[in-house]
C-alpha atoms as a PDB file:
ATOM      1  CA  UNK A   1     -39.865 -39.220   7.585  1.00  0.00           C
ATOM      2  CA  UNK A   2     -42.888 -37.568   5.259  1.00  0.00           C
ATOM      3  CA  UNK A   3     -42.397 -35.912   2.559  1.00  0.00           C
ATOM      4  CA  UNK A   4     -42.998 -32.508   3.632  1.00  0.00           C
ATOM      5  CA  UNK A   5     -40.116 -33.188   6.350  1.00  0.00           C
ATOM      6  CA  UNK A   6     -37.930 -34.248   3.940  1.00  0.00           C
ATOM      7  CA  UNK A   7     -38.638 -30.890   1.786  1.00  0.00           C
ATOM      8  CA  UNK A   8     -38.159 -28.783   5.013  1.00  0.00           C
ATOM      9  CA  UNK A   9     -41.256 -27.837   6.052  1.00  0.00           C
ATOM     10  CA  UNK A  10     -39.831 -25.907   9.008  1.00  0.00           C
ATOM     11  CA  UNK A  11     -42.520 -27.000  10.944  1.00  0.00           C
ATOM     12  CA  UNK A  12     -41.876 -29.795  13.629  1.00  0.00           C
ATOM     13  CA  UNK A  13     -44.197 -31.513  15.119  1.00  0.00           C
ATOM     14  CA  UNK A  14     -45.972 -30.378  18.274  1.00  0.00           C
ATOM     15  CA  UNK A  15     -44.375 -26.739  17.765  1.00  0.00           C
ATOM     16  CA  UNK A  16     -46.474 -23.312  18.431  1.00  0.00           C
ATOM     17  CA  UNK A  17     -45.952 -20.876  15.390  1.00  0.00           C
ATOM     18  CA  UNK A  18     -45.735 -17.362  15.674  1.00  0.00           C
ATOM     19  CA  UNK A  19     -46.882 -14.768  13.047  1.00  0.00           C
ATOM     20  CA  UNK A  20     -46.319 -10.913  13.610  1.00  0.00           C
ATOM     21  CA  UNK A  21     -47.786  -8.305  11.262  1.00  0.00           C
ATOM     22  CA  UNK A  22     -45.863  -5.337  12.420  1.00  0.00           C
ATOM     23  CA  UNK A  23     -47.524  -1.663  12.640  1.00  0.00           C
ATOM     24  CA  UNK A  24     -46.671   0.671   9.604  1.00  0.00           C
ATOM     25  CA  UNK A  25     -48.260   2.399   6.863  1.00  0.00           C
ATOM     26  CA  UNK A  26     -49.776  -0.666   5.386  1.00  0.00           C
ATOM     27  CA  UNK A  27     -51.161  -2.679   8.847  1.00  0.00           C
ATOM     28  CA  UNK A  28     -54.714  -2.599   7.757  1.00  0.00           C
ATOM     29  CA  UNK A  29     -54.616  -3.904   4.208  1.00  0.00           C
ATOM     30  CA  UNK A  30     -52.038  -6.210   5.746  1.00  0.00           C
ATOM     31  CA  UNK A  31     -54.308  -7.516   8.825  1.00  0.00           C
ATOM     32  CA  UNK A  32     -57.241  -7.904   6.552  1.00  0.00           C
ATOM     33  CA  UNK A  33     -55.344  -9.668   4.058  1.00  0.00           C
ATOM     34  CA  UNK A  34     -54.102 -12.205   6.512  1.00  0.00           C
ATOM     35  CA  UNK A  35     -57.101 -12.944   8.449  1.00  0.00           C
ATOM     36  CA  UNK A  36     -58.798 -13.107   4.362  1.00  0.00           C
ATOM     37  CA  UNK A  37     -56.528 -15.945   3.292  1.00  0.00           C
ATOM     38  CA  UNK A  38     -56.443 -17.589   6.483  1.00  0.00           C
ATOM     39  CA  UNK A  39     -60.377 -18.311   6.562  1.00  0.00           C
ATOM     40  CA  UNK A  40     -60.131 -19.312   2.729  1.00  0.00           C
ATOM     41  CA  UNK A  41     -57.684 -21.410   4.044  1.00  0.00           C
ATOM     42  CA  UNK A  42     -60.080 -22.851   6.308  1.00  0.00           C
ATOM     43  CA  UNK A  43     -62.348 -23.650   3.923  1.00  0.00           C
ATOM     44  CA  UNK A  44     -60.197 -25.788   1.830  1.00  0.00           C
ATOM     45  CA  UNK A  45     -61.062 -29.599   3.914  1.00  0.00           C
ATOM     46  CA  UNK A  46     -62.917 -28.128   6.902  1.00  0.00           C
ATOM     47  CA  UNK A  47     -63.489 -30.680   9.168  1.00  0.00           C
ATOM     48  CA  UNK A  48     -66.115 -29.812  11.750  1.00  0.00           C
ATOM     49  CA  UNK A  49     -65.285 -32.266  14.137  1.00  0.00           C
ATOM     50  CA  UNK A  50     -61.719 -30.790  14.563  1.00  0.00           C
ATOM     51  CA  UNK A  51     -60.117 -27.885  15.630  1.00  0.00           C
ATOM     52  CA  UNK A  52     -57.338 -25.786  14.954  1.00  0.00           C
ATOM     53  CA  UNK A  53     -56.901 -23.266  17.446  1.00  0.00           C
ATOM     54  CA  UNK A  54     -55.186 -19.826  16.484  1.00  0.00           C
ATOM     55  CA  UNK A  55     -54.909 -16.577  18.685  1.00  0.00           C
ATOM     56  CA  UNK A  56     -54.255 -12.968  18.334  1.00  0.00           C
ATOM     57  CA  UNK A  57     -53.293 -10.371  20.332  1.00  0.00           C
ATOM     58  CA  UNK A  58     -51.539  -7.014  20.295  1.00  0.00           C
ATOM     59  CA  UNK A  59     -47.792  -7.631  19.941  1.00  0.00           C
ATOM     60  CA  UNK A  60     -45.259  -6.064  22.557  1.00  0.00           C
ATOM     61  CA  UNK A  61     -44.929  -2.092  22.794  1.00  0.00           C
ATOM     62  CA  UNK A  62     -47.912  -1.943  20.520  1.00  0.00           C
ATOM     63  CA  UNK A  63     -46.168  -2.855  17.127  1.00  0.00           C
ATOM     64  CA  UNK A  64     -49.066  -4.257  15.188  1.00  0.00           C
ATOM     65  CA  UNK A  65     -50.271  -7.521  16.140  1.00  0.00           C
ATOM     66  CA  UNK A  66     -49.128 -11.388  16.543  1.00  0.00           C
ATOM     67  CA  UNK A  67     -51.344 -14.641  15.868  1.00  0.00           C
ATOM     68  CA  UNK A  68     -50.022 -17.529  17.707  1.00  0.00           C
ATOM     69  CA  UNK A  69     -51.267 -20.965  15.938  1.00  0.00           C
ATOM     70  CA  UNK A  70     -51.030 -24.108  17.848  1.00  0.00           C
ATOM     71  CA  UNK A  71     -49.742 -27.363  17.309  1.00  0.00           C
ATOM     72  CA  UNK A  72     -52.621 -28.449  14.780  1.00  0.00           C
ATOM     73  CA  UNK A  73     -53.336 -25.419  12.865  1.00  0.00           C
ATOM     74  CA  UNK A  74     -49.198 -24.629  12.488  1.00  0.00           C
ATOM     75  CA  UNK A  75     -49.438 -28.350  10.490  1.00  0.00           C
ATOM     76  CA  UNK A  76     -52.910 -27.086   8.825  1.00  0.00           C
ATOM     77  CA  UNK A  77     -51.431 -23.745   7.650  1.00  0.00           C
ATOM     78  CA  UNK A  78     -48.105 -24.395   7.397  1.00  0.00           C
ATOM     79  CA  UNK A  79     -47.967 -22.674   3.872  1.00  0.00           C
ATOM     80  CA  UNK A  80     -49.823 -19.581   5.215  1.00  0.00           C
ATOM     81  CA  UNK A  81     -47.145 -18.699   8.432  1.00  0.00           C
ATOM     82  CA  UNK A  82     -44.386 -19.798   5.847  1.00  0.00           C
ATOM     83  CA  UNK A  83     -45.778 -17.218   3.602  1.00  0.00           C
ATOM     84  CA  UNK A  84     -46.033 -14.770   6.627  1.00  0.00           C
ATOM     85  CA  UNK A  85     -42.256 -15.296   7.790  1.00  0.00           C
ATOM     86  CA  UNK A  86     -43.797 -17.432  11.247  1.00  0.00           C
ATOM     87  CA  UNK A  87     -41.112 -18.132  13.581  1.00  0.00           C
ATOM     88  CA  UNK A  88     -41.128 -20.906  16.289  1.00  0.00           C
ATOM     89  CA  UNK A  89     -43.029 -20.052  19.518  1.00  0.00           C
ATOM     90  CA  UNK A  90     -43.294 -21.143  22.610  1.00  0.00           C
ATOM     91  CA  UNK A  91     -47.307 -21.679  24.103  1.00  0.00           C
ATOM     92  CA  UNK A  92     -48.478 -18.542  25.093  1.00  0.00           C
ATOM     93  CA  UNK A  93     -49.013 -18.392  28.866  1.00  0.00           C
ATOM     94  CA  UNK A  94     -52.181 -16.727  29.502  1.00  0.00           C
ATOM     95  CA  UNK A  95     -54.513 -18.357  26.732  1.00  0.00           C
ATOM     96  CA  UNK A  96     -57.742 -16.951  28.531  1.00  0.00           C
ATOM     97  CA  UNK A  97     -56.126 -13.302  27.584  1.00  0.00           C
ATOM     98  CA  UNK A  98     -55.673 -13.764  24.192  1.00  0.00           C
ATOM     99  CA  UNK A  99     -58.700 -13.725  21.362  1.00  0.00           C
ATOM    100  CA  UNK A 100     -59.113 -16.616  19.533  1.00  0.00           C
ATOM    101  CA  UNK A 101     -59.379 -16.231  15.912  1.00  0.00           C
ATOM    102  CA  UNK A 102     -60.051 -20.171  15.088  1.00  0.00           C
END
């Protein structure tokens, strides 16, 4: 057991994170904060050669907008989607439908 298991991470392995910026007042400064610190994030380490595949798409009954983040990137940015309240996911089914941020 690592370290960051031992702290809780809340991440396990192999697990799809879900983060959901809901629609309000503030959705815009919210959105462009998010997608701001995730690509920082990115740039802290980037390794060309591998990737960390995150989504977006509009979240059910139009309520903002949720960015899945599989496997890989949850362990990446497992301080940003703590940060964000992520919650466990299961793989979105239609991939192809979705826009892929990372």
């Amino acid at each position: 057991m690592g370290i960051s298991e031992q702290r809780g991470s809340g991440i396990a392995a192999g697990e799809w994170q879900c983060v959901h910026l809901p629609h309000g007042r503030v959705f815009e400064a919210s959105y462009r904060t998010f997608l701001g610190m995730l690509h920082a994030e990115n740039c802290i380490d980037y390794d060309p050669e591998t990737e960390y595949p995150i989504y977006s798409a509009p979240a059910n009954d139009s309520d903002g907008v949720s960015f899945f983040f599989s496997p890989p990137a949850a362990n990446r940015f497992k301080n940003l989607i703590k940060f964000w309240g992520g919650i466990p996911f299961q793989e979105p089914k239609h991939l192809k439908l979705v826009r892929r941020v990372l």
